[in-house]
C-alpha atoms as a PDB file:
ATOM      1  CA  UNK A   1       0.000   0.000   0.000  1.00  0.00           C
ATOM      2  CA  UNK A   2       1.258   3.277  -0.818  1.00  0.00           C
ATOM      3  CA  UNK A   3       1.535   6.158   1.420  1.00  0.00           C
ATOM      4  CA  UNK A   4      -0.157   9.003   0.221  1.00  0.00           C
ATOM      5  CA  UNK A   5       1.295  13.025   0.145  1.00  0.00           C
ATOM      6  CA  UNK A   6       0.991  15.268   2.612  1.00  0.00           C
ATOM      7  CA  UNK A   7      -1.263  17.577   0.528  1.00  0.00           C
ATOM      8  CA  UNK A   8      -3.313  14.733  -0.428  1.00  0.00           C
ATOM      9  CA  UNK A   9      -3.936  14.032   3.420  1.00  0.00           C
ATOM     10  CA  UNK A  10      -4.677  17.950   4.321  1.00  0.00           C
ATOM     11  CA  UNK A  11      -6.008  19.276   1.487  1.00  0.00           C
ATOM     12  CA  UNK A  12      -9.718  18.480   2.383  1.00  0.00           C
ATOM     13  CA  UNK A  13      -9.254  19.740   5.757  1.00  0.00           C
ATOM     14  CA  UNK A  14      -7.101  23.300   4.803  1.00  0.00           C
ATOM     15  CA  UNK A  15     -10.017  23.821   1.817  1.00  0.00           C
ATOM     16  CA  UNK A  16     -13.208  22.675   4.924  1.00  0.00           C
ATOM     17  CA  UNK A  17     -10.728  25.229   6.963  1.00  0.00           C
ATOM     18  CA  UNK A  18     -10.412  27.901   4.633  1.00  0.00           C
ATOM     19  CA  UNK A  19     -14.555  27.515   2.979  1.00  0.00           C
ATOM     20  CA  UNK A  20     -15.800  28.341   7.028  1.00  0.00           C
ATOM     21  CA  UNK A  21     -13.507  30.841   7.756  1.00  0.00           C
ATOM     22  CA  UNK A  22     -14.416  32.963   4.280  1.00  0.00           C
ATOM     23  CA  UNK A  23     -18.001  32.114   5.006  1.00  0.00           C
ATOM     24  CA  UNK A  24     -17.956  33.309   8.484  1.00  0.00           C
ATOM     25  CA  UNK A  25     -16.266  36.119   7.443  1.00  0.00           C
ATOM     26  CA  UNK A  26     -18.808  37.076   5.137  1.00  0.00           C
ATOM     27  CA  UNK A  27     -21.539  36.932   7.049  1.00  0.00           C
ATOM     28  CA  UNK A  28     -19.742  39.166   9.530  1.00  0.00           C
ATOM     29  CA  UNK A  29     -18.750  42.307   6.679  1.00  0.00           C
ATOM     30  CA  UNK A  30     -22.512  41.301   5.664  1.00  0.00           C
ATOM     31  CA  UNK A  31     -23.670  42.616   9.398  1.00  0.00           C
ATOM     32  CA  UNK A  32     -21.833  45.430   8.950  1.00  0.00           C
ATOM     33  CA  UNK A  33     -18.416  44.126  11.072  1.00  0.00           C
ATOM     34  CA  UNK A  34     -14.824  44.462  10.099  1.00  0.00           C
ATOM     35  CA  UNK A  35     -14.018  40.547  10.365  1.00  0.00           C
ATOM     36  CA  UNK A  36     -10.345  41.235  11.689  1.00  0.00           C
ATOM     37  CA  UNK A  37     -11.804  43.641  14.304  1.00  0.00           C
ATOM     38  CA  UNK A  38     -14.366  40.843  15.519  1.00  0.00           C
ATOM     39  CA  UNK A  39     -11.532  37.916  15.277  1.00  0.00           C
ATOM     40  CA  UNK A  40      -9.105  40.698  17.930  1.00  0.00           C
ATOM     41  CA  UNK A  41     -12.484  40.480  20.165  1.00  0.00           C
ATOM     42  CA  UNK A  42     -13.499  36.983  20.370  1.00  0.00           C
ATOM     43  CA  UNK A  43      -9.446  36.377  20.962  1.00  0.00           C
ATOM     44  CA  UNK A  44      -9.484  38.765  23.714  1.00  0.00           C
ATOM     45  CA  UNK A  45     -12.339  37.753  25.253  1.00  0.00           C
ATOM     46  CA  UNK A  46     -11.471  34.176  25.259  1.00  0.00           C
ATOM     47  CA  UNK A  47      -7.782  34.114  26.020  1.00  0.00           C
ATOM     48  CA  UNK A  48      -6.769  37.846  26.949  1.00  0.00           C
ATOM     49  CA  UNK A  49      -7.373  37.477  30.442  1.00  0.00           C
ATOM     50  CA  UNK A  50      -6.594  34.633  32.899  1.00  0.00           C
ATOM     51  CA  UNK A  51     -10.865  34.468  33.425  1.00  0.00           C
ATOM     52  CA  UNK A  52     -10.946  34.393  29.817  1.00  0.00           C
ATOM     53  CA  UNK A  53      -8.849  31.669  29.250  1.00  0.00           C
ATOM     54  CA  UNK A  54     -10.334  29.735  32.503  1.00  0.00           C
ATOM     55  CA  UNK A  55     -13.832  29.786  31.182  1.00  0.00           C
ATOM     56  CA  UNK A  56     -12.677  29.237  27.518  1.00  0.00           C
ATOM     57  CA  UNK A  57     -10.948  25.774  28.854  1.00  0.00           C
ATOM     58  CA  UNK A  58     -13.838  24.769  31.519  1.00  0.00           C
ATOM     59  CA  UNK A  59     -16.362  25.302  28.445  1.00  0.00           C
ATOM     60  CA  UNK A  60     -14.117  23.182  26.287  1.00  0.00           C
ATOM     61  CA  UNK A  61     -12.824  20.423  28.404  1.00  0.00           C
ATOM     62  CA  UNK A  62     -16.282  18.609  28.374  1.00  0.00           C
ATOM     63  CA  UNK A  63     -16.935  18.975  24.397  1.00  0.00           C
ATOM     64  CA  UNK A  64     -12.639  17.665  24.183  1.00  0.00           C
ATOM     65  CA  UNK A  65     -13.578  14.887  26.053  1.00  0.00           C
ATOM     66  CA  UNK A  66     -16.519  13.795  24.277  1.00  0.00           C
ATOM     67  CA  UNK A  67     -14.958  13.970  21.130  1.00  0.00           C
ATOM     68  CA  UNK A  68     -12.016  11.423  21.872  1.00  0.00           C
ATOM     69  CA  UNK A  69     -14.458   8.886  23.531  1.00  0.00           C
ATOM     70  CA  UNK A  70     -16.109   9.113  20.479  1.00  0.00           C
ATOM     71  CA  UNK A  71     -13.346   8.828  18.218  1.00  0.00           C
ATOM     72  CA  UNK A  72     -11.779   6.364  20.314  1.00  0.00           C
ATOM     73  CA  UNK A  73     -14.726   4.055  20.274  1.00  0.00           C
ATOM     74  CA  UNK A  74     -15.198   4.541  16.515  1.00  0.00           C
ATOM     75  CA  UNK A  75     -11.082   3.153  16.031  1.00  0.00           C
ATOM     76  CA  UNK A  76     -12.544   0.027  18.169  1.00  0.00           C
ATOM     77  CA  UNK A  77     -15.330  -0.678  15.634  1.00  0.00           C
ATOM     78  CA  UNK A  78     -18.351   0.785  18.028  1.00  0.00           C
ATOM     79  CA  UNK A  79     -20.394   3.336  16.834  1.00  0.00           C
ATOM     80  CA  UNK A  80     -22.192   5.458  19.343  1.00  0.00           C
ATOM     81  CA  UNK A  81     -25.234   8.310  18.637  1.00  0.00           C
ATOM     82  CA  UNK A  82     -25.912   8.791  22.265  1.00  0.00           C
ATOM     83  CA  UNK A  83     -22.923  11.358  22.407  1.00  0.00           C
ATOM     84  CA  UNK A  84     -24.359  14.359  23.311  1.00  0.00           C
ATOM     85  CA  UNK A  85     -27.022  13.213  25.780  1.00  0.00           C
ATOM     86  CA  UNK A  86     -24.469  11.622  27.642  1.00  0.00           C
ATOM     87  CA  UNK A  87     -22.502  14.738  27.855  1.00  0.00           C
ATOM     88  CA  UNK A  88     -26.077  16.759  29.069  1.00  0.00           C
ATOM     89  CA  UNK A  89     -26.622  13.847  31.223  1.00  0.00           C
ATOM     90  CA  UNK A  90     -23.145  14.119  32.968  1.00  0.00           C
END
């Protein structure tokens, strides 16, 4: 079996990357917004201040965590749709 490129393995992910970001951005200059002014807010807000950053990781720990048990139980061969009520449930 031949091991394929690197570009071959990121270029769906750097083109799924790079299609949100644009279309976020859009919809932001569409509001009315300068996208690079709202991108220096939502990065100060969530890591320019040790609160910041502390709520930033306590939201994202749980959501982190429920997407490696998922991943890990989809590299065993187990697929799983109660994902997200187990996280609402815990």
């Amino acid at each position: 079996m031949s091991e394929r490129s690197t570009i071959e393995r990121l270029g769906p992910w750097v083109i799924a990357a790079g299609a949100s970001l644009s279309a976020v951005n859009l919809a932001i200059w569409i509001a009315g917004a300068s996208p690079l002014h709202v991108g220096r807010l939502a990065l100060a807000g969530a890591l320019g201040s040790p609160y910041g950053l502390a709520q930033t990781l306590a939201k994202a720990t749980p959501l982190a965590m429920t997407g490696a048990s998922v991943a890990f139980a989809l590299r065993a061969g187990l697929f799983n749709v109660g994902a997200e009520g187990q996280v609402a449930a815990g």
